[in-house]
Protein backbone atom coordinates (compact mmCIF):
# COMPACT_ATOMS: atom_id res chain seq x y z
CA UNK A 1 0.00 0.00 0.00
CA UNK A 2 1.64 3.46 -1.10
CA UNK A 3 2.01 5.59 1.93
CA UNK A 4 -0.17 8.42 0.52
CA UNK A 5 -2.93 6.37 0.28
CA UNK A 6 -2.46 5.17 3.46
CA UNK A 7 -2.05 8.32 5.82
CA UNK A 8 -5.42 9.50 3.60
CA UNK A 9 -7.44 6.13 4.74
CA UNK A 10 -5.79 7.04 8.41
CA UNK A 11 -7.50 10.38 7.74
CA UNK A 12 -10.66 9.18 6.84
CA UNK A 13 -10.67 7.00 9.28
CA UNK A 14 -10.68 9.44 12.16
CA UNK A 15 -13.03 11.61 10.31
CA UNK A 16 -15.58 8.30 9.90
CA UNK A 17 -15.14 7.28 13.06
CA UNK A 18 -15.30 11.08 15.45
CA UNK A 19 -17.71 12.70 12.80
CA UNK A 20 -20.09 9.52 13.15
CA UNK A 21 -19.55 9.37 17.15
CA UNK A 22 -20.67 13.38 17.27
CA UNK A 23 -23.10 13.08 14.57
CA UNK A 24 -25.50 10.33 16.42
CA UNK A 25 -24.33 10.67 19.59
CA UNK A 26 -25.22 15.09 20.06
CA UNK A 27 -27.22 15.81 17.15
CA UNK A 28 -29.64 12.75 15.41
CA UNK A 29 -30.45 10.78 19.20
CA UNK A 30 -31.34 14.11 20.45
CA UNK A 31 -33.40 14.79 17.68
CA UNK A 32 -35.11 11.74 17.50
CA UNK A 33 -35.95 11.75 21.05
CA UNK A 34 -37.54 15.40 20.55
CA UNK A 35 -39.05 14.28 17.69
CA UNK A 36 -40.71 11.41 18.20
CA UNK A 37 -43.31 11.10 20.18
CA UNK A 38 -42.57 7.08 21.41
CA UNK A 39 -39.67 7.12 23.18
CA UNK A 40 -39.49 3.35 22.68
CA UNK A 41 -39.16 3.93 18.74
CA UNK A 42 -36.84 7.11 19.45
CA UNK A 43 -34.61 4.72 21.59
CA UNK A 44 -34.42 2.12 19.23
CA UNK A 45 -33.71 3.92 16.25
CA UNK A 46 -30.79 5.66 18.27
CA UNK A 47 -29.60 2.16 19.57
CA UNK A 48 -29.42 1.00 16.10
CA UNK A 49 -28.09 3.93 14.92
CA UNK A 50 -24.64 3.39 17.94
CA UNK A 51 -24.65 0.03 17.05
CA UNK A 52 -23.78 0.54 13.46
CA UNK A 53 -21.44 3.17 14.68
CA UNK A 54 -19.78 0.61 17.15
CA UNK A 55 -18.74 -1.49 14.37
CA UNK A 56 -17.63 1.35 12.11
CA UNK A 57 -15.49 2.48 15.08
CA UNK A 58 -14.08 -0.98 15.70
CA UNK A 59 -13.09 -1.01 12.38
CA UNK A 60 -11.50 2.35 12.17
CA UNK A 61 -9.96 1.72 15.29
CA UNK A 62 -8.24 -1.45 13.71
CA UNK A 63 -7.41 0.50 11.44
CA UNK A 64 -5.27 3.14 13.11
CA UNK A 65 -3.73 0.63 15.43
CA UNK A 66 -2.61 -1.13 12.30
CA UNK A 67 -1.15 2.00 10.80
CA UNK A 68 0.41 3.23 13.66
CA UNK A 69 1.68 -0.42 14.80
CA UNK A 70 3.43 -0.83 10.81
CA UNK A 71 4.48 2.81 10.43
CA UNK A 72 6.26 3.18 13.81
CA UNK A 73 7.01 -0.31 14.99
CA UNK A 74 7.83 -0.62 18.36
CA UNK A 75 7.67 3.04 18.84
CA UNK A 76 3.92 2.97 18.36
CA UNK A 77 4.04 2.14 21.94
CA UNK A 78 5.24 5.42 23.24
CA UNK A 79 2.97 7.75 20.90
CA UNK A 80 -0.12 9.41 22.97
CA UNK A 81 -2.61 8.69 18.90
CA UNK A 82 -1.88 5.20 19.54
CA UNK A 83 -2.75 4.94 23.20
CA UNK A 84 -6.08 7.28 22.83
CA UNK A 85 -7.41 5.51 19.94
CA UNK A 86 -6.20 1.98 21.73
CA UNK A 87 -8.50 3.56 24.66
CA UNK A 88 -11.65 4.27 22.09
CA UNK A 89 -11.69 1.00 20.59
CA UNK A 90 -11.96 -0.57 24.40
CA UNK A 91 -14.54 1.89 24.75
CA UNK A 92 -16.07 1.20 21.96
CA UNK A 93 -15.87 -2.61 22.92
CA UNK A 94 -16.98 -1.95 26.58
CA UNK A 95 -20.12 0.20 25.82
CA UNK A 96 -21.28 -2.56 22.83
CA UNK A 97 -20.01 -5.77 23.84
CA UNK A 98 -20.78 -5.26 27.53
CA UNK A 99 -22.99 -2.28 28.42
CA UNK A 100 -25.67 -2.71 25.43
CA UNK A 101 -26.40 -6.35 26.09
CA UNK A 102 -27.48 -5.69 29.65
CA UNK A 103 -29.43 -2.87 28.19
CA UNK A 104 -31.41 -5.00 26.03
CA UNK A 105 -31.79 -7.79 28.09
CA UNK A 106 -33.16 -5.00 30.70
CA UNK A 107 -35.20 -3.61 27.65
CA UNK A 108 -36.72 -7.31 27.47
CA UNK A 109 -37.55 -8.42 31.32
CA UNK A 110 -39.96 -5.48 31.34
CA UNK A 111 -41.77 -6.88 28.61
CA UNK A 112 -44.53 -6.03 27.53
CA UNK A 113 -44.41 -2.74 29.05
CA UNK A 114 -42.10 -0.31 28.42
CA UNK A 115 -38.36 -0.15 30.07
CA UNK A 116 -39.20 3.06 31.72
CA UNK A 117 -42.14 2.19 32.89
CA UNK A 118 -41.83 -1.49 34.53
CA UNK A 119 -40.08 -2.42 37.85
CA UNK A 120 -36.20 -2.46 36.00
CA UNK A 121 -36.25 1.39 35.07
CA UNK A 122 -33.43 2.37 38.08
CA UNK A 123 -31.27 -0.48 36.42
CA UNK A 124 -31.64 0.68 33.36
CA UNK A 125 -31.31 4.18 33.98
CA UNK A 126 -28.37 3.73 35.77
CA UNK A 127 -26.89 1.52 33.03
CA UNK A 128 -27.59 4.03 30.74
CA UNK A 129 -26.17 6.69 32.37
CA UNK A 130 -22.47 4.86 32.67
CA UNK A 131 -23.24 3.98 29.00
CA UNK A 132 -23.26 8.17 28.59
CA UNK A 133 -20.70 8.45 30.77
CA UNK A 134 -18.46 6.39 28.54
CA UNK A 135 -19.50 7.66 25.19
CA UNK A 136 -18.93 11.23 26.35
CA UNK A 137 -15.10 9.95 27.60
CA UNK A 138 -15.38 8.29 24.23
CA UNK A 139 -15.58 11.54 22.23
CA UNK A 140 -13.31 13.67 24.41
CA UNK A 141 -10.61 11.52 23.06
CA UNK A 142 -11.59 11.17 19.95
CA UNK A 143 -11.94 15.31 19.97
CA UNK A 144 -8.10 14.89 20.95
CA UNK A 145 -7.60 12.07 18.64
CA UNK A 146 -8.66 14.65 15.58
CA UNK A 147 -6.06 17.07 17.15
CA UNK A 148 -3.46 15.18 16.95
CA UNK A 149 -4.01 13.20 14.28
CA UNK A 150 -1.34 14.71 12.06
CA UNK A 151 1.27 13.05 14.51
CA UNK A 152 -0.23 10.01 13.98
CA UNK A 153 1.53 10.25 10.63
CA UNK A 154 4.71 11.40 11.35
């Protein structure tokens, strides 16, 4: 792979991956819990929507790890781009692998009502609310990751 090509997929890659994290997480979940009026729709189009985005970030994340790892070597080790996006991708991992299953399987014991409204809503909420917690760590770093993402090349 020509090196050009490769520090502009490293590029896009950070764009993809913090664009998509900002986009859905602070502007189209927002909107479609304003805008709809079941919150049970709102919240699963905005699950699906960070779902999707998981597995776009794991992917960029792979990526980046992978540049990084060939460009620098062994050095990778000491640069600050390789240890934040090393830290989003185990965010990323945390919050989809781990978090979001107990959401849904919270989501399903209050069957047939909704989540909010059965006897599971402080679990839930409170699940939620580290699941926010980590998404907003999540996109401080990749705000820094876009920063410094021209030393990422170097």
């Amino acid at each position: 792979m020509n090196n050009t090509f490769a520090e502009s997929l490293y590029s896009v890659a950070v764009a993809l991956w913090v664009g998509g994290m900002l986009a859905i997480g602070y502007v189209a979940a927002p909107v479609l819990f304003n805008g709809l009026a079941d919150r049970g729709t709102a919240g699963n189009l905005a699950g699906a929507m960070f779902a999707v985005m998981a597995w776009i970030g794991l992917a960029c994340g792979a990526y980046l790890l992978l540049y990084l790892a060939v460009r620098r070597g062994l050095r990778a080790f000491k640069s600050g781009v390789f240890w934040i996006a090393a830290a989003m991708v185990a965010l990323t991992a945390a919050g989809h692998f781990g978090i979001q299953p107990i959401l849904a399987q919270l989501k399903a014991d209050a069957l047939p009502r909704q989540v909010m409204e059965s006897a599971v809503r402080d679990r839930f909420a409170t699940w939620h609310g580290i699941s926010s917690g980590l998404y907003l760590l999540q996109s401080l770093l990749g705000l820094w990751l876009v920063v410094w993402q021209e030393r990422g090349k170097r």
